[in-house]
C-alpha atoms as a PDB file:
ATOM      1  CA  UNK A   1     140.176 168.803 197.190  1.00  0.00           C
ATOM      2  CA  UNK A   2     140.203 172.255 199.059  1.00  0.00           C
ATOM      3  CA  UNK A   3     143.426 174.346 199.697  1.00  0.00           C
ATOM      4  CA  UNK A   4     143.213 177.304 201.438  1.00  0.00           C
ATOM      5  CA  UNK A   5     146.202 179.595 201.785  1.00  0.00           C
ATOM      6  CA  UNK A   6     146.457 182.603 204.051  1.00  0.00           C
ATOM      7  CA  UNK A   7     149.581 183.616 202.735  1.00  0.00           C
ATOM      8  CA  UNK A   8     153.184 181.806 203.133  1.00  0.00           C
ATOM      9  CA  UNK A   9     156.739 183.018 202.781  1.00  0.00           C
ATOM     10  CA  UNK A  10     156.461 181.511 199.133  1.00  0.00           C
ATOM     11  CA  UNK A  11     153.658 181.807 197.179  1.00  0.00           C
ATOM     12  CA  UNK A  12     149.888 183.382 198.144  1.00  0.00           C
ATOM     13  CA  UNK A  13     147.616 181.111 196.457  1.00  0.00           C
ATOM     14  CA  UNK A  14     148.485 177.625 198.092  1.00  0.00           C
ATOM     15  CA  UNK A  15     149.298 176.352 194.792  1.00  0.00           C
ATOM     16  CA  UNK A  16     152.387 174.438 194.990  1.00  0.00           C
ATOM     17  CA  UNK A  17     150.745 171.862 197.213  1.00  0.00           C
ATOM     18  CA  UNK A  18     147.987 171.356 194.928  1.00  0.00           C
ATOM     19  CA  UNK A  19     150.940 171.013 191.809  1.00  0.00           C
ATOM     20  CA  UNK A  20     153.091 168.636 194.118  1.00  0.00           C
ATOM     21  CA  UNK A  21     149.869 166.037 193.776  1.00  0.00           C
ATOM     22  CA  UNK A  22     149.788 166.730 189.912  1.00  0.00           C
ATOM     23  CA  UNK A  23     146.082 167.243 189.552  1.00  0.00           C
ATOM     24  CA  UNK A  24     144.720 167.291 186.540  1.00  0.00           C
ATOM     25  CA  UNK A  25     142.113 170.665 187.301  1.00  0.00           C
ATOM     26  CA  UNK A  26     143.155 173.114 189.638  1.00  0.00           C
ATOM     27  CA  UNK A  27     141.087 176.238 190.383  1.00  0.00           C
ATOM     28  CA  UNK A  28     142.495 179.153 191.855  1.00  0.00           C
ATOM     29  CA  UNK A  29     140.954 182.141 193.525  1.00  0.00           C
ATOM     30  CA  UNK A  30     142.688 185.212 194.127  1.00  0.00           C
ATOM     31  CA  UNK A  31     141.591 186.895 197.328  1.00  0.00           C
ATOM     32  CA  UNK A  32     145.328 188.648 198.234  1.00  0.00           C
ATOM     33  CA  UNK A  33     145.723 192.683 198.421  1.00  0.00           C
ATOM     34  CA  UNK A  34     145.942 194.037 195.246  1.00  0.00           C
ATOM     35  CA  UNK A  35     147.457 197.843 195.311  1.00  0.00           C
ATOM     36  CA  UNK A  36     147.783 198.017 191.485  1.00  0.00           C
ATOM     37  CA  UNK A  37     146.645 196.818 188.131  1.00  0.00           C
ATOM     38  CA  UNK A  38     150.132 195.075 187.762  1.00  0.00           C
ATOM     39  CA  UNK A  39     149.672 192.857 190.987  1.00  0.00           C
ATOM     40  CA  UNK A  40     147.250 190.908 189.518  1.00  0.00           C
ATOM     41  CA  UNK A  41     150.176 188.649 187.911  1.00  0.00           C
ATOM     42  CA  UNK A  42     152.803 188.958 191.086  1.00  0.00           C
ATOM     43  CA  UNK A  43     152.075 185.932 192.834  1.00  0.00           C
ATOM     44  CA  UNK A  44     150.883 183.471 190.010  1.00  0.00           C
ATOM     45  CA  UNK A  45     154.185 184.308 188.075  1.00  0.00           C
ATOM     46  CA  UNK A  46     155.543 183.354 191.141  1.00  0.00           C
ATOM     47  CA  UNK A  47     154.350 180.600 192.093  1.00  0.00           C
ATOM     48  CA  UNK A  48     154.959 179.424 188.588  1.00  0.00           C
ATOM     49  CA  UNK A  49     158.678 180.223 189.240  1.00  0.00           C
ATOM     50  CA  UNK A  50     158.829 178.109 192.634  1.00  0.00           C
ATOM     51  CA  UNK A  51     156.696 174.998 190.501  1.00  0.00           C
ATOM     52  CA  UNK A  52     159.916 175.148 188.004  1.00  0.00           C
ATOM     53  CA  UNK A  53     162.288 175.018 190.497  1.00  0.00           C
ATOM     54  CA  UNK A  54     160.684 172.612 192.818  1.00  0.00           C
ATOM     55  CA  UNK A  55     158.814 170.554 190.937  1.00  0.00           C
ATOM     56  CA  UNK A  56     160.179 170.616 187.270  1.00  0.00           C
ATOM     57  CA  UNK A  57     156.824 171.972 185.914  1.00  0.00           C
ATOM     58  CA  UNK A  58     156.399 173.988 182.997  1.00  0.00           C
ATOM     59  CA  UNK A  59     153.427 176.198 181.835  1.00  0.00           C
ATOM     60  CA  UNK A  60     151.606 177.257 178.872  1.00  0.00           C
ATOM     61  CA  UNK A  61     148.764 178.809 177.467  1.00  0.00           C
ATOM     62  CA  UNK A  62     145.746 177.073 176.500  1.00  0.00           C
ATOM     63  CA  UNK A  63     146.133 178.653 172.688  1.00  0.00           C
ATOM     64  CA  UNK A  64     149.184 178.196 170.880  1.00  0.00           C
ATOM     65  CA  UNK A  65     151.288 176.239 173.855  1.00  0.00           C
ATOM     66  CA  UNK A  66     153.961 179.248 173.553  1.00  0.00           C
ATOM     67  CA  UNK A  67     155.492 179.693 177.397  1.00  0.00           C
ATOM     68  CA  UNK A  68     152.836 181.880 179.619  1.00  0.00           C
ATOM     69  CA  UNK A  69     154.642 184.442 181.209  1.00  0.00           C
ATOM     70  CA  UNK A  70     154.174 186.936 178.324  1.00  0.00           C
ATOM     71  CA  UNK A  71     150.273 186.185 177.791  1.00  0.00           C
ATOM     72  CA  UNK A  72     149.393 186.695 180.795  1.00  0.00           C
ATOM     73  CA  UNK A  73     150.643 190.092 181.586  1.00  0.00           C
ATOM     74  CA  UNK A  74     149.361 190.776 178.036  1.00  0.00           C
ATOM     75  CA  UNK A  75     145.986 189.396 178.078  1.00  0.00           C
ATOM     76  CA  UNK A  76     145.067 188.558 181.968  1.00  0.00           C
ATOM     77  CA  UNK A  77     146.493 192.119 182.888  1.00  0.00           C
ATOM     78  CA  UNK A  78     146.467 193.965 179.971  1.00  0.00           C
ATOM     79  CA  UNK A  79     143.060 193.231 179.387  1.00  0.00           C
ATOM     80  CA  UNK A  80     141.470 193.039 182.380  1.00  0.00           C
ATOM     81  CA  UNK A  81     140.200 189.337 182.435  1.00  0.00           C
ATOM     82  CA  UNK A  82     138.223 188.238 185.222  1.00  0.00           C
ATOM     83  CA  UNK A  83     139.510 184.405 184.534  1.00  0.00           C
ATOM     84  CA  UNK A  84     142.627 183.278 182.847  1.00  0.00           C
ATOM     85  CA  UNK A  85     143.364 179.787 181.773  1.00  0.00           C
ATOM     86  CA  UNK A  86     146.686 177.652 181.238  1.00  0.00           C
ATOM     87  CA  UNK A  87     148.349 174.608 181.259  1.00  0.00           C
ATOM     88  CA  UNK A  88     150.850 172.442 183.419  1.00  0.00           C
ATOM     89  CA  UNK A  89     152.816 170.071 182.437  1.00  0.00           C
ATOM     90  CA  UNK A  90     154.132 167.667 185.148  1.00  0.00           C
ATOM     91  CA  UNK A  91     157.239 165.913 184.489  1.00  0.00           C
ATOM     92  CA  UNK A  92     157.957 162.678 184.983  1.00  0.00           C
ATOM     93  CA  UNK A  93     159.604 160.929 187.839  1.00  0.00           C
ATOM     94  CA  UNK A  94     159.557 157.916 190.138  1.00  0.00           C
ATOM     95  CA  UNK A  95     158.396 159.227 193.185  1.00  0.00           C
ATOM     96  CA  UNK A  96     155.768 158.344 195.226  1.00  0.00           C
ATOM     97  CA  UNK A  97     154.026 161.676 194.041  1.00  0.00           C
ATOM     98  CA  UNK A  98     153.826 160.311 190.236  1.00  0.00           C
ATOM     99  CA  UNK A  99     150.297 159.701 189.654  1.00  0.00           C
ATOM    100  CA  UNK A 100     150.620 159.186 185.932  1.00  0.00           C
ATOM    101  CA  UNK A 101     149.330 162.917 185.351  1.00  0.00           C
ATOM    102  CA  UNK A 102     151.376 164.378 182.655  1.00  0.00           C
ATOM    103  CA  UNK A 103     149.417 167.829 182.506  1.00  0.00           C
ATOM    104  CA  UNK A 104     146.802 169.812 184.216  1.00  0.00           C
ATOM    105  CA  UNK A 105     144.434 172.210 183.589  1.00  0.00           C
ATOM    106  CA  UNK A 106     144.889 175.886 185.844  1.00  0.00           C
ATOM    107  CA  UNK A 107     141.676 178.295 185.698  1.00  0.00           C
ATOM    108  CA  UNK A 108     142.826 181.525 188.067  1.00  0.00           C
ATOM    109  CA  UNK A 109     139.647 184.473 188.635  1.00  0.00           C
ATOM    110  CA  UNK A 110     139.988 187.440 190.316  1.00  0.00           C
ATOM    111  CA  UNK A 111     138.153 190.106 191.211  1.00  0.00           C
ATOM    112  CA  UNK A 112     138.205 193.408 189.010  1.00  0.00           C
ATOM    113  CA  UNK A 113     136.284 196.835 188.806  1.00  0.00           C
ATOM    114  CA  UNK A 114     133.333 197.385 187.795  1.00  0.00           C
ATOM    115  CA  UNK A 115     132.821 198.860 184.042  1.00  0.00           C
ATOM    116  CA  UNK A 116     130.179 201.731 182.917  1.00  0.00           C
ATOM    117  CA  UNK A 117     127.687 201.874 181.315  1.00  0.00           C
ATOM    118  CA  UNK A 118     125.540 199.145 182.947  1.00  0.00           C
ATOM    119  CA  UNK A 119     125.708 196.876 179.622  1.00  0.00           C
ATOM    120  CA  UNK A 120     129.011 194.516 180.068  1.00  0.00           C
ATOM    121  CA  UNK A 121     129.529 191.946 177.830  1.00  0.00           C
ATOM    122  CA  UNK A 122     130.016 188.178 179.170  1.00  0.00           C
ATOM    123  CA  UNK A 123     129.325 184.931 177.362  1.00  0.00           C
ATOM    124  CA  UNK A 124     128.761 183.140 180.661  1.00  0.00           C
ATOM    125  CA  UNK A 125     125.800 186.482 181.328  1.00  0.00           C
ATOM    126  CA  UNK A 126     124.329 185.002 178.212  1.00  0.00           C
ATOM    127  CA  UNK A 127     123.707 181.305 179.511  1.00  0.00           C
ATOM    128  CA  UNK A 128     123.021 182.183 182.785  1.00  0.00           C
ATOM    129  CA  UNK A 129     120.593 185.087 182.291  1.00  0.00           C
ATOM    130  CA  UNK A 130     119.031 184.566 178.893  1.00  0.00           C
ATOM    131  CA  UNK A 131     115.814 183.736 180.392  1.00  0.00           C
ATOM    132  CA  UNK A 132     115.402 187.066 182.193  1.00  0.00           C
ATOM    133  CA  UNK A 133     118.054 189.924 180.362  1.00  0.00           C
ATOM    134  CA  UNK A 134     117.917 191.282 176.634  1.00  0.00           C
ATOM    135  CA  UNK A 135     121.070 190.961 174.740  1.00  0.00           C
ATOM    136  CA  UNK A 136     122.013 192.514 171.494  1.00  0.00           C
ATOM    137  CA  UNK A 137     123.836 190.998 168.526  1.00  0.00           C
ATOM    138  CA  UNK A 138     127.237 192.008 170.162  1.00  0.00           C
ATOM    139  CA  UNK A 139     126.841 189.741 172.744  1.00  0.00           C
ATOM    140  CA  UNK A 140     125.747 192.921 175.553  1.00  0.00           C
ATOM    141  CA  UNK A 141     123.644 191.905 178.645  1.00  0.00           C
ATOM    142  CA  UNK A 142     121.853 194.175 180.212  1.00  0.00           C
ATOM    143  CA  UNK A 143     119.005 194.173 183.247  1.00  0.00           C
ATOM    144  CA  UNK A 144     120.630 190.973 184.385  1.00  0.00           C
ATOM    145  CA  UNK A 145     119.104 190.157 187.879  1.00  0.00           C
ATOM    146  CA  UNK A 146     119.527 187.063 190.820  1.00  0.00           C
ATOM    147  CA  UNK A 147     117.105 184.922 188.537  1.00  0.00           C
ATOM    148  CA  UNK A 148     118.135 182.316 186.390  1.00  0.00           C
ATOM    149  CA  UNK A 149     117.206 178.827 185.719  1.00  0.00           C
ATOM    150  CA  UNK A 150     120.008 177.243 188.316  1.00  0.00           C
ATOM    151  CA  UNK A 151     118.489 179.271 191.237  1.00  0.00           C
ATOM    152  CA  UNK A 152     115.113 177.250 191.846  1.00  0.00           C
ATOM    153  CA  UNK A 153     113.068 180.224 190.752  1.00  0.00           C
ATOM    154  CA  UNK A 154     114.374 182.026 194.041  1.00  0.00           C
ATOM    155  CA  UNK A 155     114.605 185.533 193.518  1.00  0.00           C
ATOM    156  CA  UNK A 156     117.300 187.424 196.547  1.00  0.00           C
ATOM    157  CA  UNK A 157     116.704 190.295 198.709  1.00  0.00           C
ATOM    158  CA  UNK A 158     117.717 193.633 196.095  1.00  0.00           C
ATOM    159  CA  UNK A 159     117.799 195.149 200.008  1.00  0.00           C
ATOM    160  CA  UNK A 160     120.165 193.050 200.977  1.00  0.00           C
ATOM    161  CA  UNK A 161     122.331 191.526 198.097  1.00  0.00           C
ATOM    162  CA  UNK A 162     121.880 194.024 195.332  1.00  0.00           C
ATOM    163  CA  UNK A 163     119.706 193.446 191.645  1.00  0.00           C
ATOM    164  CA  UNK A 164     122.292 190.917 190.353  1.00  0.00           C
ATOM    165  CA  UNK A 165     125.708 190.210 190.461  1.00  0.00           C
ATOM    166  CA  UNK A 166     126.922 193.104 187.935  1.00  0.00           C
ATOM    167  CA  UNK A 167     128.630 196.210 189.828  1.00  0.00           C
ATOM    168  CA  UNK A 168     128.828 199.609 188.340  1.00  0.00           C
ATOM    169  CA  UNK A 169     131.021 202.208 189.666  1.00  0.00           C
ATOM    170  CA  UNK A 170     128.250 203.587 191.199  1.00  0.00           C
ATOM    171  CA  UNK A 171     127.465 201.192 193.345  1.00  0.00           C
ATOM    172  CA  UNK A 172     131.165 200.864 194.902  1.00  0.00           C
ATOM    173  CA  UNK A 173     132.011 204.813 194.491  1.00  0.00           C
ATOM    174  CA  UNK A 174     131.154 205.211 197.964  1.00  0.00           C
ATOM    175  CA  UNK A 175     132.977 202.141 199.812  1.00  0.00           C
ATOM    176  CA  UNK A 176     136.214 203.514 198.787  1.00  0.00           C
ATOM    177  CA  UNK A 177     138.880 205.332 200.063  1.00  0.00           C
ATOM    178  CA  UNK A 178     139.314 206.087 204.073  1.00  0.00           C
ATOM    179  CA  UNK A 179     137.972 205.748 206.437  1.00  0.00           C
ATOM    180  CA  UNK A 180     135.837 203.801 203.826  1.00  0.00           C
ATOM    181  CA  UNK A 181     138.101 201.280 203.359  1.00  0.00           C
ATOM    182  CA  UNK A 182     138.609 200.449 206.823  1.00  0.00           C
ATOM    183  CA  UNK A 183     134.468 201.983 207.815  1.00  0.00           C
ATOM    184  CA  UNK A 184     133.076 199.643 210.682  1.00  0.00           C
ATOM    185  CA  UNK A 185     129.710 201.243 210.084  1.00  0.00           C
ATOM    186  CA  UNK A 186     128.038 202.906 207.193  1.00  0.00           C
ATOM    187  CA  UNK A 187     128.493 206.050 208.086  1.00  0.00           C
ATOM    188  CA  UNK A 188     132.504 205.351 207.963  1.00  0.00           C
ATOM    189  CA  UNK A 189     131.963 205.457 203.814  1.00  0.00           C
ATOM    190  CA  UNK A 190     133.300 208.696 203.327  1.00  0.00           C
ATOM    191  CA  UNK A 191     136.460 209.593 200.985  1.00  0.00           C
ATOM    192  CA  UNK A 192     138.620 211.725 202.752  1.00  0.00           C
ATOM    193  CA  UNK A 193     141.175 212.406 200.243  1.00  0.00           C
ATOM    194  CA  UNK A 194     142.346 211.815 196.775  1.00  0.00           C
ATOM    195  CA  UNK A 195     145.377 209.567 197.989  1.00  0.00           C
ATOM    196  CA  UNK A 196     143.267 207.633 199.924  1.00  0.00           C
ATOM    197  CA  UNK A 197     140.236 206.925 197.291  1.00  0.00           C
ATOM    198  CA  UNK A 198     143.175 205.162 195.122  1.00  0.00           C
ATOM    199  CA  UNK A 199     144.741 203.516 198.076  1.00  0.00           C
ATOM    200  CA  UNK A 200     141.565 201.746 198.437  1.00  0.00           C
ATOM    201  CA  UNK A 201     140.104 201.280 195.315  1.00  0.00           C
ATOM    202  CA  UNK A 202     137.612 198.630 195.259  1.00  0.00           C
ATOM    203  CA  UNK A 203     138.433 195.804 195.032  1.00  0.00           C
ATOM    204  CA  UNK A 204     141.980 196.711 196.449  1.00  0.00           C
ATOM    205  CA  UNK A 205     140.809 197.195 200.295  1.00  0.00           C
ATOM    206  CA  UNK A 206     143.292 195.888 202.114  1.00  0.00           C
ATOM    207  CA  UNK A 207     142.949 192.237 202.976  1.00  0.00           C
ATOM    208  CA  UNK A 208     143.916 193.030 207.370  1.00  0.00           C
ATOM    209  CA  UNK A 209     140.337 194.759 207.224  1.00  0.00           C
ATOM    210  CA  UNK A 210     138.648 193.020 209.076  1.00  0.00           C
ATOM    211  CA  UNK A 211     135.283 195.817 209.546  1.00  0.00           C
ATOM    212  CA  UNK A 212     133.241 195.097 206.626  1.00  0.00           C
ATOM    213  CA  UNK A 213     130.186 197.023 206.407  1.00  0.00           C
ATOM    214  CA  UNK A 214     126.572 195.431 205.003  1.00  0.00           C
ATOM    215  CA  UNK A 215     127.233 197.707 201.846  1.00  0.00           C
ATOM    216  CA  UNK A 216     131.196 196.004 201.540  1.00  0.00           C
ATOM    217  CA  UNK A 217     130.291 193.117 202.281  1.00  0.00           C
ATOM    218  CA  UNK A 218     127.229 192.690 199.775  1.00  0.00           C
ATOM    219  CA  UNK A 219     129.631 194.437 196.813  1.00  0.00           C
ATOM    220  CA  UNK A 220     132.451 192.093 197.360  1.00  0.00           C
ATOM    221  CA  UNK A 221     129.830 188.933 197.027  1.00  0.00           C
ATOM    222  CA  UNK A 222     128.323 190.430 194.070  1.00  0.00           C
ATOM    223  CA  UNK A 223     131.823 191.029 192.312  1.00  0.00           C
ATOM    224  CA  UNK A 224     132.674 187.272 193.573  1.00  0.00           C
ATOM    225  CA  UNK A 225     129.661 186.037 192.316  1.00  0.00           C
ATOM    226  CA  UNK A 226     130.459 187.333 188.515  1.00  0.00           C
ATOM    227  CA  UNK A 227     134.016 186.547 188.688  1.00  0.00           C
ATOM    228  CA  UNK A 228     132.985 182.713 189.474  1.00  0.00           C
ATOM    229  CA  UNK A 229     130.527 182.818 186.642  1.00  0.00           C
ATOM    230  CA  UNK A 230     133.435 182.745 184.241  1.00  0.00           C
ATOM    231  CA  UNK A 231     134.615 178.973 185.554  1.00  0.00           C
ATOM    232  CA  UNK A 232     131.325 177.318 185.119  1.00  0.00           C
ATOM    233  CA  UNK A 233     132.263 175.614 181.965  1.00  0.00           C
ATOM    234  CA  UNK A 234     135.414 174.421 183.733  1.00  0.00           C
ATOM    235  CA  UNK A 235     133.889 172.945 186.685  1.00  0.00           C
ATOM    236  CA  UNK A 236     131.139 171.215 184.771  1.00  0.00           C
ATOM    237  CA  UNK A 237     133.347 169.474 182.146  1.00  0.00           C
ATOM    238  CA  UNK A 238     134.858 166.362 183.879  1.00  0.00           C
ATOM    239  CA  UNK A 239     137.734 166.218 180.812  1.00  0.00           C
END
C-alpha cells in the first residue's frame, strides 16, 4: 500500500493513516523542505506525538527498546544517517481497525549532502557494487558506477544521469543558492550571495520549486537513488 502526502495541517509524511491500519512495515520517505540540519526530526517526532495521542502507539528503537525521541536526534541527526529504523507498538483495542498487529516495523530515508573525498563508506555500496568498485578493509567504496548485478547489465547515460548514484560537493556546488535554487535553465545556476547559497543548500531547495533544471533534476535522482539503497534489506525481508 502507497500513501502519498503533500502536506496536511498535522503531520508531513502521511503516516498516521498508514499507523491507523497497524501495518506491520511501513516505509517512509522524506521529500518536505528542509532549511536546517535540525529539521530532519521535526515532522517524524511529530507525527509520533499525534500516533500517541490518537492512536495509543508507542515507539522505540530497534536496539535496546529505550523510548526514540532521544536516539534519533542523537543518531539520525546527529549523525547524519541517510535511513533510520524503529519500532511501533500498536495497542490493543476492539475496533474494527484491530488487525491483530501488535508492532510494526518504521524505516524513514532522507536525503542528505554529499561527503568529500569521493570514497564514502556504505554497507549496502558493498553488495550492490562489489562486482564493479574496489573497497578497502574499512569498508570504503570507491569508483562505484550505474552497474551492478540487479541492473540487467544496463549501463545509464553518464550524460544524462551522472557515473553512479554517489554525489560529491562538486557535483551540486553549482545548483545552489539563487537564482540556482529556483534556475529554470542552466544558465540560472549561479550563487548570488552568501545568504542565499545556505538558503538553498542542496538538498534544502525549497519544495514550491517547481523549475528543475536537467543538472537538478539528475542530482536529486542520484541522491534518491543512494538514500533508497539503504532500505533494500528491509524491503526484501518479508519478516
Amino acid at each position: 500500500m502507497m500513501h502519498l502526502s503533500d502536506g496536511g495541517h498535522f503531520e508531513n509524511y502521511g503516516l498516521l493513516p498508514l499507523l491507523k491500519l497497524r501495518l506491520p512495515k511501513i516505509l517512509v520517505v522524506n521529500g518536505s523542505e528542509i532549511k536546517s540540519v535540525d529539521d530532519y526530526a521535526r515532522d517524524i517526532i511529530a507525527a509520533m506525538e499525534h500516533a500517541r495521542k490518537l492512536f495509543n502507539c508507542s515507539f522505540t528503537s530497534m536496539t535496546d527498546g529505550t523510548d526514540v525521541l532521544t536516539e534519533i536526534k542523537n543518531k539520525f541527526v546527529g549523525k547524519h544517517l541517510r535511513k533510520y529504523e524503529f519500532k511501533v507498538h500498536y495497542s490493543k483495542n476492539n475496533s474494527e481497525d484491530d488487525n491483530g498487529v501488535s508492532e510494526g516495523h518504521i524505516v524513514l530515508i532522507a536525503p542528505r549532502s554529499p561527503e568529500n573525498p569521493k570514497k564514502v563508506k556504505c554497507l549496502a555500496a558493498i553488495k550492490l557494487w562489489c562486482c564493479c568498485g574496489q573497497s578497502d578493509k574499512n569498508g570504503l567504496v570507491e569508483n562505484q558506477t550505474w552497474v551492478d548485478n540487479n541492473c540487467e547489465g544496463k549501463e545509464l547515460d553518464e550524460k544524462m544521469w551522472g557515473p553512479g548514484p554517489y554525489l560529491t560537493e562538486d557535483d551540486v556546488k553549482d545548483i545552489e543558492g539563487c537564482p540556482g535554487g529556483f534556475g529554470c535553465c542552466e544558465c540560472c545556476h549561479k550563487n548570488c550571495c552568501d545568504c542565499c547559497g545556505s538558503c538553498f543548500k542542496f538538498p534544502r531547495h525549497p519544495t514550491a520549486n517547481q523549475f528543475y533544471t536537467p543538472r537538478m533534476f539528475t542530482a536529486y535522482h542520484r541522491e534518491g537513488y543512494r538514500a533508497c539503497m539503504e532500505c533494500n534489506h528491509f524491503l526484501e525481508n518479508d519478516n
